[in-house]
C-alpha atoms as a PDB file:
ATOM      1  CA  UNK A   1       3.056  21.967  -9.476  1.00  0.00           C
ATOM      2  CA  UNK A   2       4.351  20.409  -6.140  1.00  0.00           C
ATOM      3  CA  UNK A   3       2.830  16.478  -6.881  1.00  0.00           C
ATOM      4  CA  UNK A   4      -0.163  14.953  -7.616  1.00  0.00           C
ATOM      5  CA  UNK A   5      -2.882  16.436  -5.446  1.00  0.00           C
ATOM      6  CA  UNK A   6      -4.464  19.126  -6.186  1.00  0.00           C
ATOM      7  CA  UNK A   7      -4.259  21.744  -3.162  1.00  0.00           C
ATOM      8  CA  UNK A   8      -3.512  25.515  -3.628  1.00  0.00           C
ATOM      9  CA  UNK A   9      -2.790  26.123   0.107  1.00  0.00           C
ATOM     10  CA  UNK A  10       0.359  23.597   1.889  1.00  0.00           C
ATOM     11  CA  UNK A  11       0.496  23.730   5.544  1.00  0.00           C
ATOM     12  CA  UNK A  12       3.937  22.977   7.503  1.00  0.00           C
ATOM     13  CA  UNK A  13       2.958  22.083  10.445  1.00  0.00           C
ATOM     14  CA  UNK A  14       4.679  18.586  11.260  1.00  0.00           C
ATOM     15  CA  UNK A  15       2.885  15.789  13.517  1.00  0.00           C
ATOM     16  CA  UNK A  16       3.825  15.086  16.724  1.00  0.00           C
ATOM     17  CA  UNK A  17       6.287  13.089  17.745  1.00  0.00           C
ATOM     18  CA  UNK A  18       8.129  12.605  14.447  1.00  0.00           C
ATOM     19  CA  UNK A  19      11.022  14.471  15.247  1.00  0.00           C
ATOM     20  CA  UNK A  20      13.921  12.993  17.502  1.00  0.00           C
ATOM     21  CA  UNK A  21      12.307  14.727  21.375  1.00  0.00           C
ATOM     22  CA  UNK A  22      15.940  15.337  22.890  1.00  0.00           C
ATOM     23  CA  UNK A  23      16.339  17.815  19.828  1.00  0.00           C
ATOM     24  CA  UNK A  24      15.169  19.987  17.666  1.00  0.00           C
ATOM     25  CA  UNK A  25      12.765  20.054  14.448  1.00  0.00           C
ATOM     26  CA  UNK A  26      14.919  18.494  11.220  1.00  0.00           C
ATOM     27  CA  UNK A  27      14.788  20.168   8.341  1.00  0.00           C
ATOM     28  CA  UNK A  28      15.890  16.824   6.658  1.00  0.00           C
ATOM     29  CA  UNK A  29      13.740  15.108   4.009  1.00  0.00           C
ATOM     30  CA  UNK A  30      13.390  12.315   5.960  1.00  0.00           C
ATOM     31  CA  UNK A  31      13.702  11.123   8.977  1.00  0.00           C
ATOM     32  CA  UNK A  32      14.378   8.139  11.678  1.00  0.00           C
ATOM     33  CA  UNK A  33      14.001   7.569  15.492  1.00  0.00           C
ATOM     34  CA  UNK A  34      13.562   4.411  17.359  1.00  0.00           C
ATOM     35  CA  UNK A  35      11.416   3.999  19.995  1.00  0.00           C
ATOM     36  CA  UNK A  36      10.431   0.387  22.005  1.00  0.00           C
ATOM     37  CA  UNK A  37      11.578  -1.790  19.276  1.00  0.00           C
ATOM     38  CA  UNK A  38       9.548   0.361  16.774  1.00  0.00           C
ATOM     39  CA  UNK A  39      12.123   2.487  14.107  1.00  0.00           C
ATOM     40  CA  UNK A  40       9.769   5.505  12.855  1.00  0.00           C
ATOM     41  CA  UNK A  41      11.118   6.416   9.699  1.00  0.00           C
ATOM     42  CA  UNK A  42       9.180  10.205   8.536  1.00  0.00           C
ATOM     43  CA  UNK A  43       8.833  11.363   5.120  1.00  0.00           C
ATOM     44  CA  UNK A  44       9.649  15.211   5.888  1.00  0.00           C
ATOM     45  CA  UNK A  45       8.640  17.855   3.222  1.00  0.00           C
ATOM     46  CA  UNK A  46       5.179  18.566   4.710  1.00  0.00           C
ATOM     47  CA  UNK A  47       5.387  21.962   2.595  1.00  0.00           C
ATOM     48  CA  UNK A  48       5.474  19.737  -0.801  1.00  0.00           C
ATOM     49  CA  UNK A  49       3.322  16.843   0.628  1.00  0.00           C
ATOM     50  CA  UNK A  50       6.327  14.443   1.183  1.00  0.00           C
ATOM     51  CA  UNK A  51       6.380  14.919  -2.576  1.00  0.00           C
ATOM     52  CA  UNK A  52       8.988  12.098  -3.579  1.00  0.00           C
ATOM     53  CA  UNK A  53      12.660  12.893  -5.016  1.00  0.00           C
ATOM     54  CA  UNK A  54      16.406  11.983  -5.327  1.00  0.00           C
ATOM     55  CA  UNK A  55      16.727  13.355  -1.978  1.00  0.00           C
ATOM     56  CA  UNK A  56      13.700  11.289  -0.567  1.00  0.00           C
ATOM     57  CA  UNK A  57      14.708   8.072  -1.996  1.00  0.00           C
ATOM     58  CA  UNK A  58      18.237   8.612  -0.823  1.00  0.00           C
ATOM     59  CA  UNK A  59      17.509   9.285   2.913  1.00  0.00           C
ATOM     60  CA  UNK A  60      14.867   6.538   2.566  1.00  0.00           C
ATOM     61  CA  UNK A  61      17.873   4.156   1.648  1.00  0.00           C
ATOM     62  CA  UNK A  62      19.766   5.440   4.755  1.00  0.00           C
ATOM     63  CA  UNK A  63      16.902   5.352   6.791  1.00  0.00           C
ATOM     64  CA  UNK A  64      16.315   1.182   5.541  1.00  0.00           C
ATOM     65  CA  UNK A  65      19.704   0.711   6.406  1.00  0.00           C
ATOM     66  CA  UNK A  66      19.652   1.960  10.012  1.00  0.00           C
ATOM     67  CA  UNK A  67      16.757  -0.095  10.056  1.00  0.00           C
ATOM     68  CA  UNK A  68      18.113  -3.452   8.927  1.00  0.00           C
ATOM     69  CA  UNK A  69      21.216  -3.268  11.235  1.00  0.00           C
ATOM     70  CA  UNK A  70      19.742  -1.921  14.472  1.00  0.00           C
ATOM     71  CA  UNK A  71      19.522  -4.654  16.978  1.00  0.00           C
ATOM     72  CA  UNK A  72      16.712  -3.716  18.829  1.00  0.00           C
ATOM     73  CA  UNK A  73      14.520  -2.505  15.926  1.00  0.00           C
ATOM     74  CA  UNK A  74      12.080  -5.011  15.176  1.00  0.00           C
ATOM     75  CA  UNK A  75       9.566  -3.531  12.920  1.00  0.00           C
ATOM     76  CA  UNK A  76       9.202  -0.311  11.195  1.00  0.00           C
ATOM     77  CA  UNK A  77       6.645   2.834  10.230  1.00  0.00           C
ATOM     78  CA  UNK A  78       6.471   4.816   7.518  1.00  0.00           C
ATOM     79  CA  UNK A  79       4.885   7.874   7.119  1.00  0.00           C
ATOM     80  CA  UNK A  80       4.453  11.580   6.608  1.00  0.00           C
ATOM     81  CA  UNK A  81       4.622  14.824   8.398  1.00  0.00           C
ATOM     82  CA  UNK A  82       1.816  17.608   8.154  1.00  0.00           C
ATOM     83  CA  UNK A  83      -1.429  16.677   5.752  1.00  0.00           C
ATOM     84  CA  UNK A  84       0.131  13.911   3.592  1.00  0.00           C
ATOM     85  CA  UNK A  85       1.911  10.701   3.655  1.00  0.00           C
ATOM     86  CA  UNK A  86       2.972  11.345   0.102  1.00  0.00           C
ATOM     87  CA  UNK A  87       1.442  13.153  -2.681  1.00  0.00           C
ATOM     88  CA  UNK A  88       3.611  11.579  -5.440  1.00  0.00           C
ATOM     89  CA  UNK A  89       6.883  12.620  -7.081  1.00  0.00           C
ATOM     90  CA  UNK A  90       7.793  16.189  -7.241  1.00  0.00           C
ATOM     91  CA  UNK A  91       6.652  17.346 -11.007  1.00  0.00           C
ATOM     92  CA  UNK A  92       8.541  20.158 -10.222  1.00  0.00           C
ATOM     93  CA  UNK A  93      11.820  17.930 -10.660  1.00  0.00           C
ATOM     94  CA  UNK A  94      10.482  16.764 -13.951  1.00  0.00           C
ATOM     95  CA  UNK A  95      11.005  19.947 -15.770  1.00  0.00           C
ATOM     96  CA  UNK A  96      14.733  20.197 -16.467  1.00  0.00           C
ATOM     97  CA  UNK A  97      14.663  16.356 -17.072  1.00  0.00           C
ATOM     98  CA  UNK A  98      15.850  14.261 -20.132  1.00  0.00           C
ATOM     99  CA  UNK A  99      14.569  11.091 -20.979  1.00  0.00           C
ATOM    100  CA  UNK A 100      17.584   9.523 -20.104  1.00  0.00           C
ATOM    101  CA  UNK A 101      17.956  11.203 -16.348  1.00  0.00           C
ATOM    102  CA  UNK A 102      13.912  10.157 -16.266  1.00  0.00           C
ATOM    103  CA  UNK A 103      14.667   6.695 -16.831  1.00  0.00           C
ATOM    104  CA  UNK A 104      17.428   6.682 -13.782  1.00  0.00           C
ATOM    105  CA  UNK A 105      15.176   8.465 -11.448  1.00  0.00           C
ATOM    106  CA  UNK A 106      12.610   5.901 -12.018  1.00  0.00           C
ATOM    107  CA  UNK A 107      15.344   3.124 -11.511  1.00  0.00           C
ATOM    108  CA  UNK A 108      16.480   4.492  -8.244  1.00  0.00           C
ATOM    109  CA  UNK A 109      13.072   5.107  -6.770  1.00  0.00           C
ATOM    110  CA  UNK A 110      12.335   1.514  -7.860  1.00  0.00           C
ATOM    111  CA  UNK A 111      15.829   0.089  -6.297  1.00  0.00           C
ATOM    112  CA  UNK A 112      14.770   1.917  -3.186  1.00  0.00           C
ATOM    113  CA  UNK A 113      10.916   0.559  -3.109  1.00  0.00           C
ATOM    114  CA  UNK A 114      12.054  -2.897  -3.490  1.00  0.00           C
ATOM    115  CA  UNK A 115      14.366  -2.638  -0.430  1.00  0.00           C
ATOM    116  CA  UNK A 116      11.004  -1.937   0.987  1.00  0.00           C
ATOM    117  CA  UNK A 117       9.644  -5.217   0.111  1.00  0.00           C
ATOM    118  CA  UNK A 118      12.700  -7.306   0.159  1.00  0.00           C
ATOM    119  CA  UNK A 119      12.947  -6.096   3.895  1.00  0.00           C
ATOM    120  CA  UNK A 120      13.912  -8.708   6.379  1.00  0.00           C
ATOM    121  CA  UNK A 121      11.911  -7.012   9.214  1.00  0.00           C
ATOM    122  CA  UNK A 122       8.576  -6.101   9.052  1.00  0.00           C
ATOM    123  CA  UNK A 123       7.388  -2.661   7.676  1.00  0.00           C
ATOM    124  CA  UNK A 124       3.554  -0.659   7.874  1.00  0.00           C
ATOM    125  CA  UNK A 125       2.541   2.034   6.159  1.00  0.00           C
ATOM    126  CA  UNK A 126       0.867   4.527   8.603  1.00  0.00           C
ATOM    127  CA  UNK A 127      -1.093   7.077   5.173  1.00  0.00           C
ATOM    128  CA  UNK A 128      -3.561  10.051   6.442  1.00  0.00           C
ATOM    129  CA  UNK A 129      -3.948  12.953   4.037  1.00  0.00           C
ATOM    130  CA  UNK A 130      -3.052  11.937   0.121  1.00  0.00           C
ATOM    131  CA  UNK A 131      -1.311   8.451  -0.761  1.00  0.00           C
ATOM    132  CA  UNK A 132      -0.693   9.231  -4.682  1.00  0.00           C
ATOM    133  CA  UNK A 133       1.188   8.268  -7.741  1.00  0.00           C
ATOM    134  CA  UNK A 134       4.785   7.311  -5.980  1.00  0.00           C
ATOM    135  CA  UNK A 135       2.947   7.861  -2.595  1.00  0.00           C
ATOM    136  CA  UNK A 136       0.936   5.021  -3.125  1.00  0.00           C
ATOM    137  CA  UNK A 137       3.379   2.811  -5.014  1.00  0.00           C
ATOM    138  CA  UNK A 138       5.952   3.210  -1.585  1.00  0.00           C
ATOM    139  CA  UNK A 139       2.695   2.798   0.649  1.00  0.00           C
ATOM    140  CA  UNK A 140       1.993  -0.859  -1.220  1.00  0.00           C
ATOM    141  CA  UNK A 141       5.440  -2.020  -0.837  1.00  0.00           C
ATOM    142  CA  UNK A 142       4.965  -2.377   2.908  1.00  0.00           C
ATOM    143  CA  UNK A 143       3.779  -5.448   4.747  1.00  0.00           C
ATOM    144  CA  UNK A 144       0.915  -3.832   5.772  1.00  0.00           C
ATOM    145  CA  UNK A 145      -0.836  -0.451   5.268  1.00  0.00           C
ATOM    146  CA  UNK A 146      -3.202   1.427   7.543  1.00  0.00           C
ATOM    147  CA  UNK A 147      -5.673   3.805   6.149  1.00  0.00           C
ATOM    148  CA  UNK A 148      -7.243   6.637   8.020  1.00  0.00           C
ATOM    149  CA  UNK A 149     -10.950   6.545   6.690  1.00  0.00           C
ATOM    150  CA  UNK A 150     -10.592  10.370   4.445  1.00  0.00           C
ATOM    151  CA  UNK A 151      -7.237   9.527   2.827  1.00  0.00           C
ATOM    152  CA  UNK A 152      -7.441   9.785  -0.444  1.00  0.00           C
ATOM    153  CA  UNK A 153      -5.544   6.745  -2.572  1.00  0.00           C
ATOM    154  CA  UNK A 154      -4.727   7.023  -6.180  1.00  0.00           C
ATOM    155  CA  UNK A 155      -2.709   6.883  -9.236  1.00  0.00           C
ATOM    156  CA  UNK A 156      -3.409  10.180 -11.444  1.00  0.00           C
ATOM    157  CA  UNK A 157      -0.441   9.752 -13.550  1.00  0.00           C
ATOM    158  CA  UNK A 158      -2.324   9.862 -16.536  1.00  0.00           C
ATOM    159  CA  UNK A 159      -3.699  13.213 -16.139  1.00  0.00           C
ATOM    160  CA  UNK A 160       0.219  14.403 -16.574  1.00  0.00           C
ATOM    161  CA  UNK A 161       0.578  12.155 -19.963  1.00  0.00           C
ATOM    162  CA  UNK A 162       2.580   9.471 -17.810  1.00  0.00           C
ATOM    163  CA  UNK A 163       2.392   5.513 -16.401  1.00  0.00           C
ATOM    164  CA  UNK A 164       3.187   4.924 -12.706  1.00  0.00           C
ATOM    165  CA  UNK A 165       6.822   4.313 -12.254  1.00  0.00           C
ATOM    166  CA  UNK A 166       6.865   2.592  -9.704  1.00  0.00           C
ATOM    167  CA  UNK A 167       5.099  -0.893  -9.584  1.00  0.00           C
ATOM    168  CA  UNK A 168       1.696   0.577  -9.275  1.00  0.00           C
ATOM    169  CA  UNK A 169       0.592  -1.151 -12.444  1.00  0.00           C
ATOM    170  CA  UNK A 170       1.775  -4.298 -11.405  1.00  0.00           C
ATOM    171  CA  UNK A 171       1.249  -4.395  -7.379  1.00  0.00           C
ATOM    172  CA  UNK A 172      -2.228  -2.790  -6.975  1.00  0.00           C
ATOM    173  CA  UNK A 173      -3.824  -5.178  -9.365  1.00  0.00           C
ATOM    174  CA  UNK A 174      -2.690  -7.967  -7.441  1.00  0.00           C
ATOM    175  CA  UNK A 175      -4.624  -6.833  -4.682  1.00  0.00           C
ATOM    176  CA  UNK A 176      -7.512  -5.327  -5.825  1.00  0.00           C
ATOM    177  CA  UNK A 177      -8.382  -6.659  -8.717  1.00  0.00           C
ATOM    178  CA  UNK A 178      -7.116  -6.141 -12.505  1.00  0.00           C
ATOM    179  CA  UNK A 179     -11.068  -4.251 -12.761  1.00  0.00           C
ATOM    180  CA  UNK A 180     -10.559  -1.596 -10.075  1.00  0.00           C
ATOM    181  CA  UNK A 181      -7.000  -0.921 -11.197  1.00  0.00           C
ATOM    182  CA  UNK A 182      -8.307  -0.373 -14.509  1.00  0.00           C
ATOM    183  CA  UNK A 183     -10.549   2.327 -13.456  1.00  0.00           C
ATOM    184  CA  UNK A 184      -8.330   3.802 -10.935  1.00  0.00           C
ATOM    185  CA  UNK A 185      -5.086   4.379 -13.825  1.00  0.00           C
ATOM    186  CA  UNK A 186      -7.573   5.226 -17.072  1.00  0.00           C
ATOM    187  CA  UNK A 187      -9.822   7.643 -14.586  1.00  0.00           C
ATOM    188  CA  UNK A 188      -7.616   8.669 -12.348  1.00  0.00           C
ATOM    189  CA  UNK A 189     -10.041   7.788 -10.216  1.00  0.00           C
ATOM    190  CA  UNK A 190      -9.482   8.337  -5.927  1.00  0.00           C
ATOM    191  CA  UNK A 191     -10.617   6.237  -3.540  1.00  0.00           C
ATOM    192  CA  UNK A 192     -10.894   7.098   0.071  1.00  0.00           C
ATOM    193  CA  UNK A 193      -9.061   5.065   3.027  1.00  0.00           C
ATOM    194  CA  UNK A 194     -12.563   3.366   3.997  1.00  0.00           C
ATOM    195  CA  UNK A 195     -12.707   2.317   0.798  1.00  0.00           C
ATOM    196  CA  UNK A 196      -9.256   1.104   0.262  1.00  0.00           C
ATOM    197  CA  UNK A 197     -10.176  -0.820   3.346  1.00  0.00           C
ATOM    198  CA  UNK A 198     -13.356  -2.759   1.711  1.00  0.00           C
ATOM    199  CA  UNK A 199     -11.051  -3.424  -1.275  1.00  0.00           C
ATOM    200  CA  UNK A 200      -8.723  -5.367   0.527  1.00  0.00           C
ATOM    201  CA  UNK A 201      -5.516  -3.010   0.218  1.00  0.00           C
ATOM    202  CA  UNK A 202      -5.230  -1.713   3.766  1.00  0.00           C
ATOM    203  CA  UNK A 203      -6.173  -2.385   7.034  1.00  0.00           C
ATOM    204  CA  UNK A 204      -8.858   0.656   9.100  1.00  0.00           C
ATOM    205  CA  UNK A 205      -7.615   2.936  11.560  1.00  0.00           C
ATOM    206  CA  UNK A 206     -11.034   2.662  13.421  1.00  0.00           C
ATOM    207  CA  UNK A 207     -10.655   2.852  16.837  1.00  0.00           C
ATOM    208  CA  UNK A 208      -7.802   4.694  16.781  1.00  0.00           C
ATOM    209  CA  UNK A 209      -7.121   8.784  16.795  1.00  0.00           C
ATOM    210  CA  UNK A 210      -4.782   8.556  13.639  1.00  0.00           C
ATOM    211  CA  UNK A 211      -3.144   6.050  11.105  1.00  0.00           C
ATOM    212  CA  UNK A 212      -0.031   6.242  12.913  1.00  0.00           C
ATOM    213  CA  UNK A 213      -2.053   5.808  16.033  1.00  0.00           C
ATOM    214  CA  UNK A 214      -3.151   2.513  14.856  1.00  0.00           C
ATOM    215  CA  UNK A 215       0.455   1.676  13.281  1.00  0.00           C
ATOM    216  CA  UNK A 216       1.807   2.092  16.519  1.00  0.00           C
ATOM    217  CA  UNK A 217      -0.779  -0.395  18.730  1.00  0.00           C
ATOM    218  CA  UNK A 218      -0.056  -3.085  15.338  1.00  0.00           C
ATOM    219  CA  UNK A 219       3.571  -2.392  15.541  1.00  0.00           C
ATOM    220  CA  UNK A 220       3.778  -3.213  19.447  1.00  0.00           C
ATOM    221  CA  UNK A 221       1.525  -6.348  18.715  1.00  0.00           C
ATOM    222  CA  UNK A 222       4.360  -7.434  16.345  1.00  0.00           C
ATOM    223  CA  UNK A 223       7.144  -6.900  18.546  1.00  0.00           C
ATOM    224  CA  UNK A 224       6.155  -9.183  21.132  1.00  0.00           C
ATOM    225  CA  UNK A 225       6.160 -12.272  17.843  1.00  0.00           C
ATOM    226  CA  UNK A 226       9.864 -13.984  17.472  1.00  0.00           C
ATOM    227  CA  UNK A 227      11.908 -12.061  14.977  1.00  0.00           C
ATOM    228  CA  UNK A 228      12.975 -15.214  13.232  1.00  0.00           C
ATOM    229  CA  UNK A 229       9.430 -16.198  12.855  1.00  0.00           C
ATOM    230  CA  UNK A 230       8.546 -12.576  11.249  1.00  0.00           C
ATOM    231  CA  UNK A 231      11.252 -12.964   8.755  1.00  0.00           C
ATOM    232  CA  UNK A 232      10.437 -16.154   7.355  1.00  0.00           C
ATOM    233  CA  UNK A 233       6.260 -15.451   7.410  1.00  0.00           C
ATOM    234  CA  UNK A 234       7.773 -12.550   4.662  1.00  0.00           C
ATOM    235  CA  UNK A 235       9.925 -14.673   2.932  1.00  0.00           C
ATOM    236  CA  UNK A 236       6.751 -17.121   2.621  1.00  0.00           C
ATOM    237  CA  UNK A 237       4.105 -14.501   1.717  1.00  0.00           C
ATOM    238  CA  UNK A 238       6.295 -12.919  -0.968  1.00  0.00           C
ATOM    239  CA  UNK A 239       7.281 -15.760  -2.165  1.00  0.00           C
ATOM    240  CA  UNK A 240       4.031 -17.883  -2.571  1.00  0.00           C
ATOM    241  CA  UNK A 241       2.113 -14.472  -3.415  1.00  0.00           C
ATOM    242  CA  UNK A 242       2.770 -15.328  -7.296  1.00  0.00           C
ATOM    243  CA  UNK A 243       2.980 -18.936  -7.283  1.00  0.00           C
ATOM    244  CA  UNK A 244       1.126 -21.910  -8.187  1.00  0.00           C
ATOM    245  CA  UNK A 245      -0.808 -23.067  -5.078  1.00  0.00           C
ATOM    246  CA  UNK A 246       1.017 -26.641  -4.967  1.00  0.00           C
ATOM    247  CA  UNK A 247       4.536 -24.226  -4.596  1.00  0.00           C
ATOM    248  CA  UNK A 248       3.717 -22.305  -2.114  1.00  0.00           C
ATOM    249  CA  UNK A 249       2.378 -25.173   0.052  1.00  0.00           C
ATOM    250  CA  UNK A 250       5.815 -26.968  -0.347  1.00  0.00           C
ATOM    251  CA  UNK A 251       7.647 -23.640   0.061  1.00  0.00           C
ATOM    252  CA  UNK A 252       5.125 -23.340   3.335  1.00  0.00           C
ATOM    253  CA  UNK A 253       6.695 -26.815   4.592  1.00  0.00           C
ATOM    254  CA  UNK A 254      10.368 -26.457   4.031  1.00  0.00           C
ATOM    255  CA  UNK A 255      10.713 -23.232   6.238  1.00  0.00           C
ATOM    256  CA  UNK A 256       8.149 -24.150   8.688  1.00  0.00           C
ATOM    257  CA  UNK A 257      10.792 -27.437   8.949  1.00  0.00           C
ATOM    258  CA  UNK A 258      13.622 -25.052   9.149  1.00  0.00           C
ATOM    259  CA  UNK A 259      12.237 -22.355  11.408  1.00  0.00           C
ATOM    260  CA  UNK A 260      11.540 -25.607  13.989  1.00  0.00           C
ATOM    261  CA  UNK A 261      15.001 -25.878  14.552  1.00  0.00           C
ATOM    262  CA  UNK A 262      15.741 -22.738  15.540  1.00  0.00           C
ATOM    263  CA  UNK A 263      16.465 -21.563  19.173  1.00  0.00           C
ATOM    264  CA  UNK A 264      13.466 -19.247  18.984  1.00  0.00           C
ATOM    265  CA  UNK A 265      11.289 -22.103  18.115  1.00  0.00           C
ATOM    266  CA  UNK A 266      12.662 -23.887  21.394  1.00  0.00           C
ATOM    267  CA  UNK A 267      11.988 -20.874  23.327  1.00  0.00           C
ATOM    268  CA  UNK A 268       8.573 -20.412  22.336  1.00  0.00           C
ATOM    269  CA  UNK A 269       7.297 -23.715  22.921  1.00  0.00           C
ATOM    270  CA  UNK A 270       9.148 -23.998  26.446  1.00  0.00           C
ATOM    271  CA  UNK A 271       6.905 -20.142  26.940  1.00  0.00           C
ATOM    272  CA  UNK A 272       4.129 -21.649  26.018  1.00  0.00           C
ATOM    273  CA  UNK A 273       4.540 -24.912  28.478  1.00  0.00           C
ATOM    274  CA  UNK A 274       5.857 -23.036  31.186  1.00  0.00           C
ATOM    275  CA  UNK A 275       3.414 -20.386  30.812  1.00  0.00           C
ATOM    276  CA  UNK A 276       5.603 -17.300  30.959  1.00  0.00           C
ATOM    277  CA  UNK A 277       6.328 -14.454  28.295  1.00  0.00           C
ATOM    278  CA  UNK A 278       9.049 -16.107  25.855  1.00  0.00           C
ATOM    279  CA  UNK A 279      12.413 -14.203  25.925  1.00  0.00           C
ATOM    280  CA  UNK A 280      13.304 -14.457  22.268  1.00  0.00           C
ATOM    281  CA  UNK A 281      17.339 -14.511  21.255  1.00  0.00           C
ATOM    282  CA  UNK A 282      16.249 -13.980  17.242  1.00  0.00           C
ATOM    283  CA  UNK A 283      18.402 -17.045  16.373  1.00  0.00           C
END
C-alpha cells in the first residue's frame, strides 16, 4: 500500500517547472526554487503520490526555513509533482512501527504542519490529483488552498482502523462545518475540488490551466501587498479565528495601531497620494 488512494498504476512523470531549470531532475523528496518573489517548494515522490514521511517532513522543515530567511521570498507554494499533491502518509512506513515510534512520527509531522501555519509569510496550497489523510491535513495548514475542480479531498483514515494525525479532526471542522466533517471521517467520504470550493475550504482554479496555474497569478497578486502588512493580516486571522468576536475586534485595533507606524505604512499612503507603485522596505 503506497497511501491513501486507491490507484494500481503510479505514473512518474513530474510537472513542469518544478525542478531548479539551470539543472537537472532531483531525485530529492522535496524540493525548493524561487522565482519573482514566489519560493516553490515541491513535494517530490510522484511514484508514491507525494505519500508523506520522515523524509518529507524533514525536507519540508528545510524547505520552511529557506523560506523564512530568504529576503526576496515573499510568499510561498506548495505542491506536488506527477498526479498528486499528496495522497497521505506512506502505510508502507507503518509496518515495522511501534506504538511508541507512531506516536513520534505523528509529533514531528505535526511540529512540521504547524510551522506551516505559524508562518510569518504567506503560504497556498496549489492540490490537483488526490489531497488525502496527511495530504489534506498539510493542504489546510496553508493560508489559502486552490483546488483544481477533479481533485479528490478526503480523510479515509478510518478505513485503515486509524484517526487523522494531523489536525484534520480539529481544522476541517472549523471550516466546513462539524456536519460535513462528520461524514467525511465516519464515511470516508471524498469530495471533489469543485466541491471543496462550494464548502468554503478552497478557493477554484477556474480560469486557469492548473492549480498551480492559479497559485501562481494569486501568488504574484500578493507580492505586490507590503510584507509587513501580510504578516500581521496572519497574525490577526489566526489569532481571532477562535476567539470571542469582542477579542478579535480589539486584537483587530491594536495591530492595525501598530502596523500605522511602520515605514511601510508611510510608504503606502505617500504611493497612494503620489500615485505611483509603492516601493516597500518591509519595515
Amino acid at each position: 500500500m503506497q497511501g491513501l488512494a486507491d490507484m494500481t498504476d503510479h505514473d512518474d512523470a513530474r510537472e513542469p517547472g518544478v525542478d531548479d531549470p539551470e539543472g537537472p531532475p532531483s531525485d530529492r523528496a522535496v524540493l525548493y526554487r524561487e522565482s519573482r518573489g514566489i519560493a516553490y517548494v515541491t513535494l517530490n515522490r510522484p511514484g508514491k503520490l507525494n505519500a508523506l514521511n520522515p523524509e518529507v517532513f524533514r525536507l519540508l522543515d528545510e524547505s520552511l526555513t529557506r523560506f523564512v530567511e530568504s529576503p526576496d521570498a515573499r510568499v510561498a507554494i506548495l505542491h506536488g509533482s506527477g498526479r498528486a499533491f499528496a495522497a497521505g502518509a506512506d502505510i508502507e512506513h507503518y509496518l515495522e512501527l511501534s506504538v511508541v515510534e507512531y506516536a513520534g512520527f505523528m509529533r514531528v509531522g505535526n511540529a512540521v504542519q504547524q510551522r506551516v501555519v505559524e508562518c510569518p509569510k504567506p503560504v497556498i496550497a496549489a492540490v490537483h490529483g488526490y489531497a488525502l489523510g496527511g495530504g489534506l491535513e498539510l493542504a489546510l495548514c496553508c493560508d489559502l488552498l486552490v483546488a483544481e475542480p477533479d481533485a479528490e479531498l478526503g480523510l479515509p483514515e478510518a478505513r485503515l482502523g486509524l484517526l487523522p494525525g494531523g489536525g484534520g479532526t480539529q481544522r476541517l471542522p472549523r471550516l466546513v462545518g462539524s456536519m460535513r466533517a462528520a461524514e467525511m471521517l465516519l464515511t470516508g467520504r471524498r469530495i471533489s475540488g469543485d466541491e471543496a470550493v462550494t464548502w468554503g475550504c478552497a478557493l477554484s482554479s477556474a480560469g486557469h490551466e492548473s492549480a498551480l496555474a492559479a497559485a501562481e497569478a494569486l501568488a504574484e497578486r500578493i507580492v505586490r501587498q507590503a510584507p509587513v502588512a501580510l504578516q500581521m493580516a496572519k497574525v490577526v486571522l489566526r489569532a481571532g479565528r477562535d476567539a470571542p468576536l469582542s477579542s478579535g475586534l480589539a486584537l483587530e485595533q491594536a495591530v492595525g495601531t501598530l502596523l500605522y507606524a511602520t515605514d511601510d505604512a508611510s510608504e503606502g499612503v505617500r504611493a497612494f497620494v503620489e500615485k505611483r507603485p509603492p516601493r516597500w522596505q518591509g519595515s
